[in-house]
C-alpha atoms as a PDB file:
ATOM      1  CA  UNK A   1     -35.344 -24.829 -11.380  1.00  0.00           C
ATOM      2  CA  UNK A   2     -39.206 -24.485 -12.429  1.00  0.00           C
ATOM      3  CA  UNK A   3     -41.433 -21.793 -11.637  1.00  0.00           C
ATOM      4  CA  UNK A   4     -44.843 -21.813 -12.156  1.00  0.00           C
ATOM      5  CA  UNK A   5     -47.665 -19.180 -11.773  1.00  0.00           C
ATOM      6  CA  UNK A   6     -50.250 -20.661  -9.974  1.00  0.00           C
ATOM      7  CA  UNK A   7     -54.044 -19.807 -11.379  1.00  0.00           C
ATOM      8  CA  UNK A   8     -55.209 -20.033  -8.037  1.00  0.00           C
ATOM      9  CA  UNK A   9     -53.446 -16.967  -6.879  1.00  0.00           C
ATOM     10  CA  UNK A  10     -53.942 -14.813  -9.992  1.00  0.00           C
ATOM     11  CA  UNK A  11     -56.647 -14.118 -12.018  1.00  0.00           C
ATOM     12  CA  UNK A  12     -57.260 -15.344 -15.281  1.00  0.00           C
ATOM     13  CA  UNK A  13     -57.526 -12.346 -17.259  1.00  0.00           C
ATOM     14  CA  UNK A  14     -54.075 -11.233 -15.296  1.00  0.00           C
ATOM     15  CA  UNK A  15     -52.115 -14.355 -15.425  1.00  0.00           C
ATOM     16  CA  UNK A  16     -51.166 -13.899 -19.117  1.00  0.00           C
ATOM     17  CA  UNK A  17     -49.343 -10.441 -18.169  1.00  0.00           C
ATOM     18  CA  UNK A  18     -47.489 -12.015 -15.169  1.00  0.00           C
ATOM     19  CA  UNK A  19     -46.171 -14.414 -17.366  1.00  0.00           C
ATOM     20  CA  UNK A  20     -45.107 -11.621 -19.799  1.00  0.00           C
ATOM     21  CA  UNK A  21     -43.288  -9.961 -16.667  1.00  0.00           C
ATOM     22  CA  UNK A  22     -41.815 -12.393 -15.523  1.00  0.00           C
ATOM     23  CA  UNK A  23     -40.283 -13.071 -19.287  1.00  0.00           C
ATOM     24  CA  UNK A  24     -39.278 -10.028 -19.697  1.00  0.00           C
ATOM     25  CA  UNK A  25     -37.770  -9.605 -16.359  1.00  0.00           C
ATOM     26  CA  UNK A  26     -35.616 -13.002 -17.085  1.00  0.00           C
ATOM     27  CA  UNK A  27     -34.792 -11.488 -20.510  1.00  0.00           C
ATOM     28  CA  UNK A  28     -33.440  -8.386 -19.255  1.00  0.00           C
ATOM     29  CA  UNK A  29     -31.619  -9.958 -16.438  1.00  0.00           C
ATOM     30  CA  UNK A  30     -29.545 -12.259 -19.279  1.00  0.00           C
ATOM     31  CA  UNK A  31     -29.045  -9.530 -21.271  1.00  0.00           C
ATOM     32  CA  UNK A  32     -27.242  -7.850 -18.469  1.00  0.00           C
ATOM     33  CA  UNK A  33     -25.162 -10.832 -17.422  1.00  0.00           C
ATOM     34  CA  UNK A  34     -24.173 -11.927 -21.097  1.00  0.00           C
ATOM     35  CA  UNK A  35     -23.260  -7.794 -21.901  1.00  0.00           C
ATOM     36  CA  UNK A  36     -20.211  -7.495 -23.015  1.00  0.00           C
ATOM     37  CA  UNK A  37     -18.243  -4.586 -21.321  1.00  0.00           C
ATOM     38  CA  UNK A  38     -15.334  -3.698 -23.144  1.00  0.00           C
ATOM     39  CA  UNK A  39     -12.335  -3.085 -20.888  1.00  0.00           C
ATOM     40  CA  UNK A  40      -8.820  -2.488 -22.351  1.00  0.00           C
ATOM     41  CA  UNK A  41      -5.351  -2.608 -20.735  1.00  0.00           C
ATOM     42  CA  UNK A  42      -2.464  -0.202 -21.491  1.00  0.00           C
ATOM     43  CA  UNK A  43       1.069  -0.147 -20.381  1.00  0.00           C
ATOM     44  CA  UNK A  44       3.414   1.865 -19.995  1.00  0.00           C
ATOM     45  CA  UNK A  45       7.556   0.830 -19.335  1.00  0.00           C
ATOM     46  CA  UNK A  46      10.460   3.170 -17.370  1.00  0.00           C
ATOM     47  CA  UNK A  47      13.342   2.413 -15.901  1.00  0.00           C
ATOM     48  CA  UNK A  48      15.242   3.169 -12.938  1.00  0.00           C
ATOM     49  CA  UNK A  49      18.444   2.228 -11.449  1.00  0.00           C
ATOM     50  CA  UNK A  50      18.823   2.046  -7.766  1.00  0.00           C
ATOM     51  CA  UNK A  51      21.004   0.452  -4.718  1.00  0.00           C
ATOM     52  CA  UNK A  52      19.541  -1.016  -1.795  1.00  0.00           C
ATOM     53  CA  UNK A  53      20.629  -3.805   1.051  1.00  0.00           C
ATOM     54  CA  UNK A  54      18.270  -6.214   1.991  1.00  0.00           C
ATOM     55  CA  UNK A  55      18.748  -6.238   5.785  1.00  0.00           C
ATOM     56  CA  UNK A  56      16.564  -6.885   8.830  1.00  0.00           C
ATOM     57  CA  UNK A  57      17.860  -4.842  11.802  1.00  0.00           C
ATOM     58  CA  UNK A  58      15.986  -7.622  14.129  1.00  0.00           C
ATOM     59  CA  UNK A  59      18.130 -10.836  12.848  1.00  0.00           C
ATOM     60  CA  UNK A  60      21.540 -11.093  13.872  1.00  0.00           C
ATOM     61  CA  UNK A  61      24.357 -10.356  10.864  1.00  0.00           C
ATOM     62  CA  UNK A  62      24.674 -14.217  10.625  1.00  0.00           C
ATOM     63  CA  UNK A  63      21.124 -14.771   9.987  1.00  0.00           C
ATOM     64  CA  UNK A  64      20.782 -11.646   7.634  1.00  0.00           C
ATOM     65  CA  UNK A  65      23.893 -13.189   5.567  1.00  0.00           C
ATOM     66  CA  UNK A  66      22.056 -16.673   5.570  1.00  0.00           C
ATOM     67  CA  UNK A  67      18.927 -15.274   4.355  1.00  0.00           C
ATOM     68  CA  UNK A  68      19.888 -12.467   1.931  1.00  0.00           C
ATOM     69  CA  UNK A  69      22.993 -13.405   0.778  1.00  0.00           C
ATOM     70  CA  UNK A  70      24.792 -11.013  -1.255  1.00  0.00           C
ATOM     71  CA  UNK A  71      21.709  -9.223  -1.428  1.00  0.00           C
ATOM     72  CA  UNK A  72      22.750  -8.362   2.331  1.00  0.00           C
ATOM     73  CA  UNK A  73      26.188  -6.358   1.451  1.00  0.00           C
ATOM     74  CA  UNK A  74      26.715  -3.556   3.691  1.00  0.00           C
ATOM     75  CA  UNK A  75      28.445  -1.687   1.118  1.00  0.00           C
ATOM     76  CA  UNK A  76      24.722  -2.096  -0.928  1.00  0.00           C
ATOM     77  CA  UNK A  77      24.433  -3.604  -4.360  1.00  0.00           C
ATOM     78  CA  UNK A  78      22.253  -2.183  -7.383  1.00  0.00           C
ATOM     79  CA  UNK A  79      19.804  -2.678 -10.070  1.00  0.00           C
ATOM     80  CA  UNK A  80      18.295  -1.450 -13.490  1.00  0.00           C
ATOM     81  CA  UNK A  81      14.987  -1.626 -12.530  1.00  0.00           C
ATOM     82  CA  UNK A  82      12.233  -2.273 -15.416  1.00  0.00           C
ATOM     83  CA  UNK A  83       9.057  -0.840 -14.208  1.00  0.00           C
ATOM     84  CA  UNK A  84       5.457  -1.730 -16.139  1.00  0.00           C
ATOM     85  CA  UNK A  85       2.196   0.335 -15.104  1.00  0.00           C
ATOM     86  CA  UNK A  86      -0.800  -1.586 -15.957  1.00  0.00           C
ATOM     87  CA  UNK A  87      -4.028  -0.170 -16.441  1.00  0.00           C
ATOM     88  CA  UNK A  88      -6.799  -1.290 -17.195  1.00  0.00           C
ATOM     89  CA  UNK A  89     -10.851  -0.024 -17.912  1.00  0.00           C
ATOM     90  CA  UNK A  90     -13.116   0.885 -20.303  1.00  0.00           C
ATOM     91  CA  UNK A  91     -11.741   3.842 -23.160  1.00  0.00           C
ATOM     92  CA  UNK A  92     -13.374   7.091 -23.137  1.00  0.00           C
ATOM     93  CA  UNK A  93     -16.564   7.203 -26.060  1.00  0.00           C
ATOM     94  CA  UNK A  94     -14.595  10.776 -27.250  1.00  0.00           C
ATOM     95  CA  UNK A  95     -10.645  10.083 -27.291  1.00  0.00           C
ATOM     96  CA  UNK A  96     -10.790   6.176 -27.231  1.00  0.00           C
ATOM     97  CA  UNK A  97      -7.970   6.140 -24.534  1.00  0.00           C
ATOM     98  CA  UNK A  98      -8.160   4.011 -21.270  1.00  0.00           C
ATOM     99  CA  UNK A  99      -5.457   6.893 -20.285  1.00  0.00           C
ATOM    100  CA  UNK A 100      -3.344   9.464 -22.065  1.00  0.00           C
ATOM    101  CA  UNK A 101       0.286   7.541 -22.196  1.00  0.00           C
ATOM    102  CA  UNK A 102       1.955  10.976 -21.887  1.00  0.00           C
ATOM    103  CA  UNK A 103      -0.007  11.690 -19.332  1.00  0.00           C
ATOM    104  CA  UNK A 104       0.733   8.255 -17.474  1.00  0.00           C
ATOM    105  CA  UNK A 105       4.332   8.370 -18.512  1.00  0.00           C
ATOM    106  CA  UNK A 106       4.634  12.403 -16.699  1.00  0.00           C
ATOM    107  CA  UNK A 107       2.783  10.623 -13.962  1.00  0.00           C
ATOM    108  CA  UNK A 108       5.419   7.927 -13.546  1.00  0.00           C
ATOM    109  CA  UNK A 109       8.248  10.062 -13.857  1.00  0.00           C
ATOM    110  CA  UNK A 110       6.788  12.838 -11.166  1.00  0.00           C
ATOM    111  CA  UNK A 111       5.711  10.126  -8.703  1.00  0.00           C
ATOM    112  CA  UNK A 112       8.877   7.033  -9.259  1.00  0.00           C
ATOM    113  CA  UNK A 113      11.408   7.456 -11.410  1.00  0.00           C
ATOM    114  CA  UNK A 114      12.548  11.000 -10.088  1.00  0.00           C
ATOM    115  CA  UNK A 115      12.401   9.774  -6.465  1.00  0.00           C
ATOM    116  CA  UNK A 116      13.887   5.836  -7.425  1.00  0.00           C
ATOM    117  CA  UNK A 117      16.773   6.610 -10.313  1.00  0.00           C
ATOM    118  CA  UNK A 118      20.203   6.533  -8.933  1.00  0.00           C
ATOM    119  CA  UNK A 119      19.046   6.538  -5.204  1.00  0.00           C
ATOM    120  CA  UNK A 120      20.038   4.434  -2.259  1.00  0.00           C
ATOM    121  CA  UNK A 121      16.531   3.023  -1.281  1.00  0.00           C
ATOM    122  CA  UNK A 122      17.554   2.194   2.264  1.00  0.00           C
ATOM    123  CA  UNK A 123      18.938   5.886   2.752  1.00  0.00           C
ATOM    124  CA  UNK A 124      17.175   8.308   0.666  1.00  0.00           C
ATOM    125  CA  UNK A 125      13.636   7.189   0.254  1.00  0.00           C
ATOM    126  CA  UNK A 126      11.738   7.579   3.631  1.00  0.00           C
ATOM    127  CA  UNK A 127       9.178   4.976   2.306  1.00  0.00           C
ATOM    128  CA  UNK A 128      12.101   2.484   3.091  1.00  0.00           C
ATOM    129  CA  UNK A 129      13.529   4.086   6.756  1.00  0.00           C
ATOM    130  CA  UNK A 130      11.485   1.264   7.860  1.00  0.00           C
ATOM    131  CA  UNK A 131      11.172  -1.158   5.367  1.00  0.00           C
ATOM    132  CA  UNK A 132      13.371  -3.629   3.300  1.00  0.00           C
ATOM    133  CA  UNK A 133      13.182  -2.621   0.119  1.00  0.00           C
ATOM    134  CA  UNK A 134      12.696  -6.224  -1.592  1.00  0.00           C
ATOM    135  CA  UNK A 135      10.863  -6.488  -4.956  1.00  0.00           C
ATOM    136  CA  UNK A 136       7.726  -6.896  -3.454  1.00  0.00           C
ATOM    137  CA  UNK A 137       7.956  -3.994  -1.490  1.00  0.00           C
ATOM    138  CA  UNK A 138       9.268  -1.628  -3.531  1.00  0.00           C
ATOM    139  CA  UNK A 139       6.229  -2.699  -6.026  1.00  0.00           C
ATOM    140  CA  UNK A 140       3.551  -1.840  -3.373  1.00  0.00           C
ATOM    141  CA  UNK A 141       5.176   1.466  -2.634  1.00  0.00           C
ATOM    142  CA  UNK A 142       5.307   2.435  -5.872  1.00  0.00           C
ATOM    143  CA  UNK A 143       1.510   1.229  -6.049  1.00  0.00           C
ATOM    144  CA  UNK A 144       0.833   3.877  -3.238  1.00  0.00           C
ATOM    145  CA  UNK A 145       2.364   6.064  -5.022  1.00  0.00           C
ATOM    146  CA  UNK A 146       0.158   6.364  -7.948  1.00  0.00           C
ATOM    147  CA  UNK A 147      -3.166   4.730  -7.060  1.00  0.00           C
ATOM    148  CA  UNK A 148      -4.686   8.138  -5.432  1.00  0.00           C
ATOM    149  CA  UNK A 149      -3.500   9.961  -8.806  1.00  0.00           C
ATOM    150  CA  UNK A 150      -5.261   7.363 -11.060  1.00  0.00           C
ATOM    151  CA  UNK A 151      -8.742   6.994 -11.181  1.00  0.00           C
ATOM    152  CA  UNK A 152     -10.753   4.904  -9.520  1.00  0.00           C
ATOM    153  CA  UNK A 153     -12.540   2.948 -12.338  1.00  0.00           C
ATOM    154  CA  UNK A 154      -9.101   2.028 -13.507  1.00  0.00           C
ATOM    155  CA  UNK A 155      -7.105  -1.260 -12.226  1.00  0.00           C
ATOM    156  CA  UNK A 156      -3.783  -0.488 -11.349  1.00  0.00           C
ATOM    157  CA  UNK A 157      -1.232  -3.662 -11.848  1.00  0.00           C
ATOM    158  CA  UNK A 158       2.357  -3.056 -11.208  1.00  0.00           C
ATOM    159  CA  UNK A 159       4.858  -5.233 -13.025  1.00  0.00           C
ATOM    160  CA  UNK A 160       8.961  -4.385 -11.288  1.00  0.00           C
ATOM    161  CA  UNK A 161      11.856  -6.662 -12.909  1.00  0.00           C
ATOM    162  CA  UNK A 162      14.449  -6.471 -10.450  1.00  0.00           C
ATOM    163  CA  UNK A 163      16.263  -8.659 -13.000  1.00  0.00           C
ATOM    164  CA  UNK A 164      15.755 -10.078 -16.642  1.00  0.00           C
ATOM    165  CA  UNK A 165      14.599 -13.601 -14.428  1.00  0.00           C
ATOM    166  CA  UNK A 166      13.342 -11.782 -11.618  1.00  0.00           C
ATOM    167  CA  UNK A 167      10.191 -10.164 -11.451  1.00  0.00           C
ATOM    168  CA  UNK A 168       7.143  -8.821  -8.835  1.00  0.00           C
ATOM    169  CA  UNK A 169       3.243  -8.364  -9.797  1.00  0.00           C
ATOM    170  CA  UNK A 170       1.082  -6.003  -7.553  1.00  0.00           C
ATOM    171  CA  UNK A 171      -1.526  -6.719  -6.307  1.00  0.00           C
ATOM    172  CA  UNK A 172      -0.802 -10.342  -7.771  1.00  0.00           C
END
């Protein structure tokens, strides 16, 4: 792409400080796009252990056994869940965190792992009255959970093993 500055529009004794302008204005523009900004991710790692049943009141109990497996046992099954908090942004100019860990780690504790450790998802946590509590979902719950206590100029990520092998990333 060329751009020209035509003489015929401009006169002479201006033309020479369009062009300077228009250099500086392209200048400045790259200088923006090429600037660096430095953003940082933390983490932070709890644990939990919980039961749950992976059910769908909808399907018949054939269809629930087909789909779930023993995931589907009426008598519930458990976990120990491994929980990762991601965040990410820019570290402040005076402490040089992204976020105070203790501070993230109270935060966790407060908002998950008091309400999640050594519960029965499907009966004690309202959040799942209403919804299986797979992996997935139990990773965007806990994502409700603590987005409106984390500020916004921070990415949240939330990493949930449900096992060693098995493991959820939200929002993926």
């Amino acid at each position: 792409m060329r751009f020209s500055i035509s003489s015929e529009i401009t006169p002479p004794g201006q033309l020479y400080y369009v062009k300077c302008l228009f250099i500086s204005a392209v200048i400045y523009i790259c200088r923006c796009l090429n600037s660096q900004i430095m953003r940082v991710a933390v983490y932070r790692k709890e644990h939990f252990n919980a039961a749950h049943r992976l059910n769908n009141p909808d399907w018949s109990d054939e269809k629930n056994d087909r789909v779930f497996g023993k995931c589907n046992n009426p008598g519930f099954h458990g976990h120990n869940y491994e929980l990762v908090v991601k965040l990410t942004g820019e570290p402040d100019k005076d402490t040089g965190y992204v976020f105070d860990m203790k501070k993230l780690s109270a935060l966790i504790r407060e908002n998950v792992t008091q309400r999640f450790d050594h519960k029965n998802l499907n009966l004690d946590l309202e959040e799942f009255k209403s919804l299986n509590p797979t992996a997935e979902n139990i990773a965007v719950v806990i994502y409700d959970l603590l987005r409106d206590k984390i500020a916004d100029g921070l990415e949240l990520k939330i990493y949930l093993y449900e096992t060693e092998r098995n493991f959820v990333e939200y929002p993926a």
